[in-house]
PDB file of N, CA and C in Angstrom:
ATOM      1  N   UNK A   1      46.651  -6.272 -18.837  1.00  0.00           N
ATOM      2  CA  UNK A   1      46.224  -6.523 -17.478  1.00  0.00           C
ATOM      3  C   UNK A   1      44.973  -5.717 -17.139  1.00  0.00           C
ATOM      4  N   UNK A   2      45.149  -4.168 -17.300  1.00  0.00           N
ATOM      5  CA  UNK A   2      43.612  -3.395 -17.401  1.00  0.00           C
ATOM      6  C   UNK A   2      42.598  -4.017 -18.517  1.00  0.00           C
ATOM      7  N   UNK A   3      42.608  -4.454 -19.091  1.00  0.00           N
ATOM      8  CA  UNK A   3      41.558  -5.584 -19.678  1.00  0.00           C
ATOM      9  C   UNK A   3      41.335  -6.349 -19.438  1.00  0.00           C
ATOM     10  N   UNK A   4      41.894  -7.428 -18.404  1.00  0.00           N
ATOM     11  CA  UNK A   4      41.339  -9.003 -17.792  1.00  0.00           C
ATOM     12  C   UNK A   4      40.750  -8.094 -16.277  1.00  0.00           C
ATOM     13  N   UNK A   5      41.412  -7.299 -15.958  1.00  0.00           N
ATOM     14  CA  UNK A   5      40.573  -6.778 -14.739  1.00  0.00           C
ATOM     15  C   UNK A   5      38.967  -6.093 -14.714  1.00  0.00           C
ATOM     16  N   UNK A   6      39.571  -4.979 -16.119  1.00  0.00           N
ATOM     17  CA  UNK A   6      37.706  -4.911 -16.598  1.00  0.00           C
ATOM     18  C   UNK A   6      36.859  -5.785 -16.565  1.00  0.00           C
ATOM     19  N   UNK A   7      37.224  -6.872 -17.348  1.00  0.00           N
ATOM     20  CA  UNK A   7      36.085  -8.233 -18.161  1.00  0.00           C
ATOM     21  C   UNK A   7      35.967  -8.993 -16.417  1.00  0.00           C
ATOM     22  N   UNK A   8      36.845  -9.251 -15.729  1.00  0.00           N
ATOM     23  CA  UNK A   8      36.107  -9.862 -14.716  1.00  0.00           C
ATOM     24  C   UNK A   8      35.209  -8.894 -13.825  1.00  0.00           C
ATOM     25  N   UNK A   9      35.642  -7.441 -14.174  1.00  0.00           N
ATOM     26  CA  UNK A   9      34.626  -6.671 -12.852  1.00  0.00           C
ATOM     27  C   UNK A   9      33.404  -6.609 -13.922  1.00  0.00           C
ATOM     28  N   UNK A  10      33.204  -6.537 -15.216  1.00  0.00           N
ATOM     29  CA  UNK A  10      32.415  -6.096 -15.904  1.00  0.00           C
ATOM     30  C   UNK A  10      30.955  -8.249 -15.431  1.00  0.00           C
ATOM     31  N   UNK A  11      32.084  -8.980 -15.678  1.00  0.00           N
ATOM     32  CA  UNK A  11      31.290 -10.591 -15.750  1.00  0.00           C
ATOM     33  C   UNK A  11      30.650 -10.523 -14.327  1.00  0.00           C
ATOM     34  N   UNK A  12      31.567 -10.437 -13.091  1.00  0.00           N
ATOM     35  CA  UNK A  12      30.919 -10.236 -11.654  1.00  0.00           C
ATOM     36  C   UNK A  12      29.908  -9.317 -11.819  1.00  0.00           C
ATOM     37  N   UNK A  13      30.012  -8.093 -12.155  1.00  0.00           N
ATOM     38  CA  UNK A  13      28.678  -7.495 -11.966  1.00  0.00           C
ATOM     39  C   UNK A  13      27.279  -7.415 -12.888  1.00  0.00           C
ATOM     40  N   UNK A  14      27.474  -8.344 -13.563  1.00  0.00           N
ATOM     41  CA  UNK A  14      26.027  -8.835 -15.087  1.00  0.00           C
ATOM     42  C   UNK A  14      25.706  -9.791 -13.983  1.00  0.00           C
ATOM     43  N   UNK A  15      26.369 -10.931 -13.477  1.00  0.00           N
ATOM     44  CA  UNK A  15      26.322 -12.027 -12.543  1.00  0.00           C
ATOM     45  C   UNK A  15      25.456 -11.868 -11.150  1.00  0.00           C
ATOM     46  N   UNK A  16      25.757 -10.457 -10.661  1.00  0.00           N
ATOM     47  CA  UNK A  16      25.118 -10.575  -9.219  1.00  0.00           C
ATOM     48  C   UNK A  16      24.168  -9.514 -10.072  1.00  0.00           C
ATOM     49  N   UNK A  17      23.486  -8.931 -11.007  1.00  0.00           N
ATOM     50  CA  UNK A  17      22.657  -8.113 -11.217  1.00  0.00           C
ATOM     51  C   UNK A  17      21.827  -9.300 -11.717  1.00  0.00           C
ATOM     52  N   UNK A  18      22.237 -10.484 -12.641  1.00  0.00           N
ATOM     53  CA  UNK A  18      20.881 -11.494 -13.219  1.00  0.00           C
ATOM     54  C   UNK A  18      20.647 -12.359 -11.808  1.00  0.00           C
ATOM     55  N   UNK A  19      21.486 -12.570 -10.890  1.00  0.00           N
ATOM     56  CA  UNK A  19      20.974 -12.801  -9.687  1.00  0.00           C
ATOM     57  C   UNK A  19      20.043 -12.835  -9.041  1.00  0.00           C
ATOM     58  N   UNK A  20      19.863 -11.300  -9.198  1.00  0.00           N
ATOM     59  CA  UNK A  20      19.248 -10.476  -8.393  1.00  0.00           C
ATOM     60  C   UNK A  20      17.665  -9.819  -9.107  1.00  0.00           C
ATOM     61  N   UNK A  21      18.362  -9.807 -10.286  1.00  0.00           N
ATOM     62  CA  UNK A  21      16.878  -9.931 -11.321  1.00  0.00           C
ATOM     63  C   UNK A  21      16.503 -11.151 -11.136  1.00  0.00           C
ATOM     64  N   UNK A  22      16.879 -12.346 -11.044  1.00  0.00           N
ATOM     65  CA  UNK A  22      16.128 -13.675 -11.634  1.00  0.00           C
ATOM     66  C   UNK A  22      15.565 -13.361 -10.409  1.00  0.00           C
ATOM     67  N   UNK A  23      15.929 -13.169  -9.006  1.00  0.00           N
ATOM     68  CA  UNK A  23      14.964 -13.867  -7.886  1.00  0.00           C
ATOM     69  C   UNK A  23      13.443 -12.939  -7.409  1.00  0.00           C
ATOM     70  N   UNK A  24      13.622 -11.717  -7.981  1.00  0.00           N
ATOM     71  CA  UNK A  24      12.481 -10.647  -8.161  1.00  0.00           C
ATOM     72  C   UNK A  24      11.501 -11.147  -9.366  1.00  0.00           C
ATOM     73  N   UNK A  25      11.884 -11.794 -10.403  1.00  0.00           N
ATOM     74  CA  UNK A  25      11.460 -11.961 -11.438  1.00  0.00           C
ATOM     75  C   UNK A  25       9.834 -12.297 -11.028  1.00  0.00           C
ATOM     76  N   UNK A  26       9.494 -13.070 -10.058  1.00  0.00           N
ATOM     77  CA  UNK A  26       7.968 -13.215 -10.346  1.00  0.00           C
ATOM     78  C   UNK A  26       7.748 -13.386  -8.644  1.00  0.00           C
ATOM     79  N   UNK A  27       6.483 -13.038  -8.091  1.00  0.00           N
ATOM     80  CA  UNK A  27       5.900 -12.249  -6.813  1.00  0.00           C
ATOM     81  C   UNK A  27       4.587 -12.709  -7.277  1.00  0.00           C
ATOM     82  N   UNK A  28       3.871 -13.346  -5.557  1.00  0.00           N
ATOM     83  CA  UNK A  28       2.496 -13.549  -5.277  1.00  0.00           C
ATOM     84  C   UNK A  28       2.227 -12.658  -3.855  1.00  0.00           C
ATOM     85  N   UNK A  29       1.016 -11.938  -4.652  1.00  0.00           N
ATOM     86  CA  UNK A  29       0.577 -11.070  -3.318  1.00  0.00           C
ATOM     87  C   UNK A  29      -0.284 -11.334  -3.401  1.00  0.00           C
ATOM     88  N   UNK A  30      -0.875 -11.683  -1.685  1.00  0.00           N
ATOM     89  CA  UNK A  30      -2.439 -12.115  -1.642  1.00  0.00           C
ATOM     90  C   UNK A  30      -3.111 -10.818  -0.076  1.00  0.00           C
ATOM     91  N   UNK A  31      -4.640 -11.003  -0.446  1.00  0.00           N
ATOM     92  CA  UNK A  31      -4.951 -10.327   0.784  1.00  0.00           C
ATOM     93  C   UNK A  31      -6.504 -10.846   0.743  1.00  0.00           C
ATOM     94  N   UNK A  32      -6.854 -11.236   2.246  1.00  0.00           N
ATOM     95  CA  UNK A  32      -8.553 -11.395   2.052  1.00  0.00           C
ATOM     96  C   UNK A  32      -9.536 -10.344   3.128  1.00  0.00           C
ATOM     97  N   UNK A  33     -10.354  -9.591   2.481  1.00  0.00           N
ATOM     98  CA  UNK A  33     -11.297  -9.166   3.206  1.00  0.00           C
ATOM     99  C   UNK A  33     -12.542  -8.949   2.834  1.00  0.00           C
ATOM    100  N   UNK A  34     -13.459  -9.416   4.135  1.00  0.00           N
ATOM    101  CA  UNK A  34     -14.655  -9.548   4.026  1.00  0.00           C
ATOM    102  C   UNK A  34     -15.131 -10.768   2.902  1.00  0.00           C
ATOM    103  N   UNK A  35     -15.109 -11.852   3.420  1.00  0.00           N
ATOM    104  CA  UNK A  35     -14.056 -12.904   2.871  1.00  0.00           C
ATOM    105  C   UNK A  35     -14.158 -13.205   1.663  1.00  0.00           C
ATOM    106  N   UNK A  36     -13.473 -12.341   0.886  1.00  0.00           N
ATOM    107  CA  UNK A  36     -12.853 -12.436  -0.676  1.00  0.00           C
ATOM    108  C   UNK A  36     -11.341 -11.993  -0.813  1.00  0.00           C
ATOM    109  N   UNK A  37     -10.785 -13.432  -0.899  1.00  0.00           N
ATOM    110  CA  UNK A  37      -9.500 -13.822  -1.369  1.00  0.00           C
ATOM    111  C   UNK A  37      -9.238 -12.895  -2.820  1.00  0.00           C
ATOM    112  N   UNK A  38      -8.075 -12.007  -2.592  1.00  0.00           N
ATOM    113  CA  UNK A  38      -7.672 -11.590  -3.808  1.00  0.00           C
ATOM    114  C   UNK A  38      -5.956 -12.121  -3.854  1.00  0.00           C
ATOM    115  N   UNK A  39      -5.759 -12.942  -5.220  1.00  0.00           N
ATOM    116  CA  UNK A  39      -4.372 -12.815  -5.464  1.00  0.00           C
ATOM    117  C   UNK A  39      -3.582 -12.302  -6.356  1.00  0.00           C
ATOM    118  N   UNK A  40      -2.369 -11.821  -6.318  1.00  0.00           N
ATOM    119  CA  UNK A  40      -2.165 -11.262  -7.588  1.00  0.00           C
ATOM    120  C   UNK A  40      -0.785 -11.757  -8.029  1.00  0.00           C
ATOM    121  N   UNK A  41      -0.764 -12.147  -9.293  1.00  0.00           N
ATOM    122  CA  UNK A  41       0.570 -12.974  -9.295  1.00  0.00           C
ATOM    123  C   UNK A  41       1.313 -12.072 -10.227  1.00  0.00           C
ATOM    124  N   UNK A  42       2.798 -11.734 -10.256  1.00  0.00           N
ATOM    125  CA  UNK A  42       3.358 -11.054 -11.515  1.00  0.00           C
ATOM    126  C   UNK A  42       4.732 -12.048 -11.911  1.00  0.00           C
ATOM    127  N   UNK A  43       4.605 -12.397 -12.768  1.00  0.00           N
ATOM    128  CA  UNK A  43       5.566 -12.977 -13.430  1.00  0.00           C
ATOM    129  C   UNK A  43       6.355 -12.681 -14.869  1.00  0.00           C
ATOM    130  N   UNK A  44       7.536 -12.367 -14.975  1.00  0.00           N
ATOM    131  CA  UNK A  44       7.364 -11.884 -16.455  1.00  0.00           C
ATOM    132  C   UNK A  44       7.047 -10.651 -16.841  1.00  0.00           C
ATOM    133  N   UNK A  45       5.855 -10.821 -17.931  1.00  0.00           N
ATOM    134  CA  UNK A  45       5.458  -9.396 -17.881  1.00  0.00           C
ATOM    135  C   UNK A  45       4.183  -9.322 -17.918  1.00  0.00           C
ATOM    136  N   UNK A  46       3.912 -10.216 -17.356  1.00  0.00           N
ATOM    137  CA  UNK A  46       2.271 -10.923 -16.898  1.00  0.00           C
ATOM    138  C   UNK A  46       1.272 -10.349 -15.644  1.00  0.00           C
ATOM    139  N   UNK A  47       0.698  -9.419 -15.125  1.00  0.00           N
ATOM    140  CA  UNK A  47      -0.504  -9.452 -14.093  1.00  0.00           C
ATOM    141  C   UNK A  47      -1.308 -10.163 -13.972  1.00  0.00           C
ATOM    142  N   UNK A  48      -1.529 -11.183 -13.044  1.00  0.00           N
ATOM    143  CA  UNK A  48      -2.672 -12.000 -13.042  1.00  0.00           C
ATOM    144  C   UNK A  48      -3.203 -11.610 -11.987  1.00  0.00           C
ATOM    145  N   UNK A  49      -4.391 -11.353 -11.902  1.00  0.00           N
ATOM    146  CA  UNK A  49      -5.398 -11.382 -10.528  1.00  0.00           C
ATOM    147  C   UNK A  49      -6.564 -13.042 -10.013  1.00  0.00           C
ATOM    148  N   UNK A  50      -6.525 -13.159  -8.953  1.00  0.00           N
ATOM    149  CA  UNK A  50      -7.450 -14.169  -9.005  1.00  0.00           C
ATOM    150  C   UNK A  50      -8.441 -13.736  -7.667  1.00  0.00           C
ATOM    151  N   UNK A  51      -9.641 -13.453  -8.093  1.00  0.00           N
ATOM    152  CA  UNK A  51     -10.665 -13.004  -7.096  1.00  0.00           C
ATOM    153  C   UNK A  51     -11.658 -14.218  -6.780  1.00  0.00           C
ATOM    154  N   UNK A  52     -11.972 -15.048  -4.938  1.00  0.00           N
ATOM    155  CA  UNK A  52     -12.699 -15.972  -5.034  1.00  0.00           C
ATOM    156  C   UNK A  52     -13.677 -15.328  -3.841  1.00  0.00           C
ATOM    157  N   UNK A  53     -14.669 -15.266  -4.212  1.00  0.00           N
ATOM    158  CA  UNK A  53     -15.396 -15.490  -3.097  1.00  0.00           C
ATOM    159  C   UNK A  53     -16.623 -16.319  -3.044  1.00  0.00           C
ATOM    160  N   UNK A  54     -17.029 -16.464  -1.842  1.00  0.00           N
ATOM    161  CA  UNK A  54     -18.676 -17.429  -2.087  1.00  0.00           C
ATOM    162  C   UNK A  54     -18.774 -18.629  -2.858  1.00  0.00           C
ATOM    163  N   UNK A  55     -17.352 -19.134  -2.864  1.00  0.00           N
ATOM    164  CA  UNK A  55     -16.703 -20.637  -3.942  1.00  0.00           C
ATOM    165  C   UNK A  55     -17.104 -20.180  -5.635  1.00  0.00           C
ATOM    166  N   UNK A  56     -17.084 -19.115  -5.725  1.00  0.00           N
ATOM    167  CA  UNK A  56     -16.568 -18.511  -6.891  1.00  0.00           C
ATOM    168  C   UNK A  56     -15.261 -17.823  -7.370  1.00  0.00           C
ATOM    169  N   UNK A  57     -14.642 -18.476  -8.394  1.00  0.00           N
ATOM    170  CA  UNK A  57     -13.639 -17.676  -8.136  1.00  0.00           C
ATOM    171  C   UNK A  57     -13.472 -17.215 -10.153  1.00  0.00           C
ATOM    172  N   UNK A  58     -13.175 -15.467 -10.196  1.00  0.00           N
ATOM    173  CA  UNK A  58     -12.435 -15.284 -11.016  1.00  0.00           C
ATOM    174  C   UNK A  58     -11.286 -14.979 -11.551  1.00  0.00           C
ATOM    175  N   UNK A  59     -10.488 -15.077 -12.721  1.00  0.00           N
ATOM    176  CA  UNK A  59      -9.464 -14.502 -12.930  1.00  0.00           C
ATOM    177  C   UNK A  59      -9.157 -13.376 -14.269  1.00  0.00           C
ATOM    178  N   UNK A  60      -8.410 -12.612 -14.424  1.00  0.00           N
ATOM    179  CA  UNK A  60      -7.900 -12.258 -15.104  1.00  0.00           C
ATOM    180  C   UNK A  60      -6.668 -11.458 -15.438  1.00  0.00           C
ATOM    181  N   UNK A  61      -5.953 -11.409 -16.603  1.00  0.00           N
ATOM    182  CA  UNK A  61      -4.637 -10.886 -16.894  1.00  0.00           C
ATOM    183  C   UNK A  61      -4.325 -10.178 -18.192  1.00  0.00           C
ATOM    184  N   UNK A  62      -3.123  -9.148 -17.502  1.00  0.00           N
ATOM    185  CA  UNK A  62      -3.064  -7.851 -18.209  1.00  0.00           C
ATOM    186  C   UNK A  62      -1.784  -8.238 -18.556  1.00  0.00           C
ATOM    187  N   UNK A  63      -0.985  -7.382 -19.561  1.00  0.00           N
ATOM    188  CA  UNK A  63       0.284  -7.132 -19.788  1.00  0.00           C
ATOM    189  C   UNK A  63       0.927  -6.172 -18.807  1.00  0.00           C
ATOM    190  N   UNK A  64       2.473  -6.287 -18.546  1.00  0.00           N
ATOM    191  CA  UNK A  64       2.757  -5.474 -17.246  1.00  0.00           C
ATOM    192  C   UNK A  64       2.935  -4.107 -18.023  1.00  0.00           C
ATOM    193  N   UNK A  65       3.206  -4.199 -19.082  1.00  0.00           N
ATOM    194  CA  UNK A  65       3.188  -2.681 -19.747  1.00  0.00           C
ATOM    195  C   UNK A  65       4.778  -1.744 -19.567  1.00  0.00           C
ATOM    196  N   UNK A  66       4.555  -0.697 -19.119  1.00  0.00           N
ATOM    197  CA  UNK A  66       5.439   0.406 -18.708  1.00  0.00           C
ATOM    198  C   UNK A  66       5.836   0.349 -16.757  1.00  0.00           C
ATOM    199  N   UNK A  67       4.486  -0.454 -16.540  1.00  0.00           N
ATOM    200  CA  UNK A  67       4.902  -0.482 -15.109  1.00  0.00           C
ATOM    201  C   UNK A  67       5.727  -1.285 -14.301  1.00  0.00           C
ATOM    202  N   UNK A  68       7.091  -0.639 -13.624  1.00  0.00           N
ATOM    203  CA  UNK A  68       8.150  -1.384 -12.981  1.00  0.00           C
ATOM    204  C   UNK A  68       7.922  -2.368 -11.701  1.00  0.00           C
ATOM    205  N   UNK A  69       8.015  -3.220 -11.965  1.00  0.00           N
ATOM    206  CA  UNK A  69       7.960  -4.412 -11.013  1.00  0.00           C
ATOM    207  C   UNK A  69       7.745  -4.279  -9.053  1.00  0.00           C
ATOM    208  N   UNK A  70       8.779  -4.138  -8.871  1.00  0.00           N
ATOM    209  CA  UNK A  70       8.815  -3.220  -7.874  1.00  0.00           C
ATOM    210  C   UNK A  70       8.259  -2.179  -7.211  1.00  0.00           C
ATOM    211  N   UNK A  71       7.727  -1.036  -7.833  1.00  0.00           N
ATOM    212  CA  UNK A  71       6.893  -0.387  -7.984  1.00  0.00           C
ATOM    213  C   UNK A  71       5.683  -0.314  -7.372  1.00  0.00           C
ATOM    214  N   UNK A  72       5.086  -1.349  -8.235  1.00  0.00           N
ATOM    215  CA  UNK A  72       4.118  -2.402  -7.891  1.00  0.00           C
ATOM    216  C   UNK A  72       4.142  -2.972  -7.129  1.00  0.00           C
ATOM    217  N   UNK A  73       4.627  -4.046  -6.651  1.00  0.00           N
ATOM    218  CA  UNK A  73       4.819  -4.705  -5.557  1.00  0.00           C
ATOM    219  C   UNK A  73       4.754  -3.928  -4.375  1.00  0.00           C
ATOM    220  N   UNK A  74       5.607  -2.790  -3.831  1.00  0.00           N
ATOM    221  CA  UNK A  74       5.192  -1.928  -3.013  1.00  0.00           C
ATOM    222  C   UNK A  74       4.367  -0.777  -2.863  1.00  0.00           C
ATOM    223  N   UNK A  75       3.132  -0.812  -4.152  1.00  0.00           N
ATOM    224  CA  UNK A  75       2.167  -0.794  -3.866  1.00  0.00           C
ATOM    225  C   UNK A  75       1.434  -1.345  -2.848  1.00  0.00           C
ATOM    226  N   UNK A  76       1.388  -2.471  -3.429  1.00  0.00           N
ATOM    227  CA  UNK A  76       0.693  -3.691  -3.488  1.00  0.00           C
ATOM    228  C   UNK A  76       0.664  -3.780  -2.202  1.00  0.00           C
ATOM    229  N   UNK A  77       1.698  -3.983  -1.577  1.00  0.00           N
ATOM    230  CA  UNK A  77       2.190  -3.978   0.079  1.00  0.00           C
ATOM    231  C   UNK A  77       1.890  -2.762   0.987  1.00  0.00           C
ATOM    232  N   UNK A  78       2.051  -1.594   0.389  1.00  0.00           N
ATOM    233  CA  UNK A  78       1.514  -0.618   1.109  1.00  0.00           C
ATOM    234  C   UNK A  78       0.012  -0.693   1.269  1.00  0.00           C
ATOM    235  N   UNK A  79      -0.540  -1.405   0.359  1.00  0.00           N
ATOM    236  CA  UNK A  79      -2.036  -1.346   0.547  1.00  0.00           C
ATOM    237  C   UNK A  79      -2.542  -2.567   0.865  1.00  0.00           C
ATOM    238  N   UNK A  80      -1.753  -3.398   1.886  1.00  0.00           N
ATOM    239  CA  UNK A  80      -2.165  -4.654   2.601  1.00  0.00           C
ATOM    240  C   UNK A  80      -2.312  -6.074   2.539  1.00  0.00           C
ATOM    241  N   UNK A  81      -1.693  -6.062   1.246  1.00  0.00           N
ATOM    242  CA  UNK A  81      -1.264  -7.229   0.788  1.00  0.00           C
ATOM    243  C   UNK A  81      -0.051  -7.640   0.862  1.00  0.00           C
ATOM    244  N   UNK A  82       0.266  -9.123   1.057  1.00  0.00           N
ATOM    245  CA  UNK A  82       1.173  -9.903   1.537  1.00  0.00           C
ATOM    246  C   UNK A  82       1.715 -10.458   0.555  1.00  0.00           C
ATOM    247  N   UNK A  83       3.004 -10.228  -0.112  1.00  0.00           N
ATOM    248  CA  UNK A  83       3.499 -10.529  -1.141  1.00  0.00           C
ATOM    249  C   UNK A  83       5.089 -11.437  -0.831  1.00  0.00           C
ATOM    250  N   UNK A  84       5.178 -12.906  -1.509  1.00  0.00           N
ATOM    251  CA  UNK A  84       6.392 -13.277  -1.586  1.00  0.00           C
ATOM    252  C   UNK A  84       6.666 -13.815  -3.139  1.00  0.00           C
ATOM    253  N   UNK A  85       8.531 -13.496  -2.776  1.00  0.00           N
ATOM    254  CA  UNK A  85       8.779 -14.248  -4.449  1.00  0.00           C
ATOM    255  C   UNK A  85       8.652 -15.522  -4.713  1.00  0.00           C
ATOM    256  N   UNK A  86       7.844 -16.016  -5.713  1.00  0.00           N
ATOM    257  CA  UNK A  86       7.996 -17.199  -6.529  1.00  0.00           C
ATOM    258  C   UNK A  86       9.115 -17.545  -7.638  1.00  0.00           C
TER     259      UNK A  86
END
């Protein structure tokens, strides 16, 4: 009986943790000033930036590395950018 009670508390909580990972899993933060659109997308373990201004627009992308998701993101937000999950 202490073993079917483990395995279901152990299955419920992998369950609401990939949950909860899957829906963090990837974030678009955007911010424009002085009018150049910056976005930054993280997905994975992907950084993408996309900078447009003057109907130019560039991009580029890094590996996320060592740096935690989250982290980042409230960076990102502390410094005025508007970020939701994708």
């Amino acid at each position: 009986m202490k073993k079917l009670i483990l395995s279901c508390a152990v299955a419920v909580t992998a369950a609401v943790c990939f949950s909860s990972c899957a829906k963090d899993s990837c974030y678009e933060c955007e911010q424009t000033a002085s009018s150049v659109e910056t976005v930054i997308s993280v997905c994975e373990e992907t950084i993408t930036t996309t900078t447009t201004s003057g109907g130019s627009t560039s991009e580029a992308s890094v590996e996320l590395g060592n740096t935690n998701k989250t982290t980042y993101r409230e960076s990102l937000e502390a410094a005025g950018y508007t970020c939701v999950n994708k």
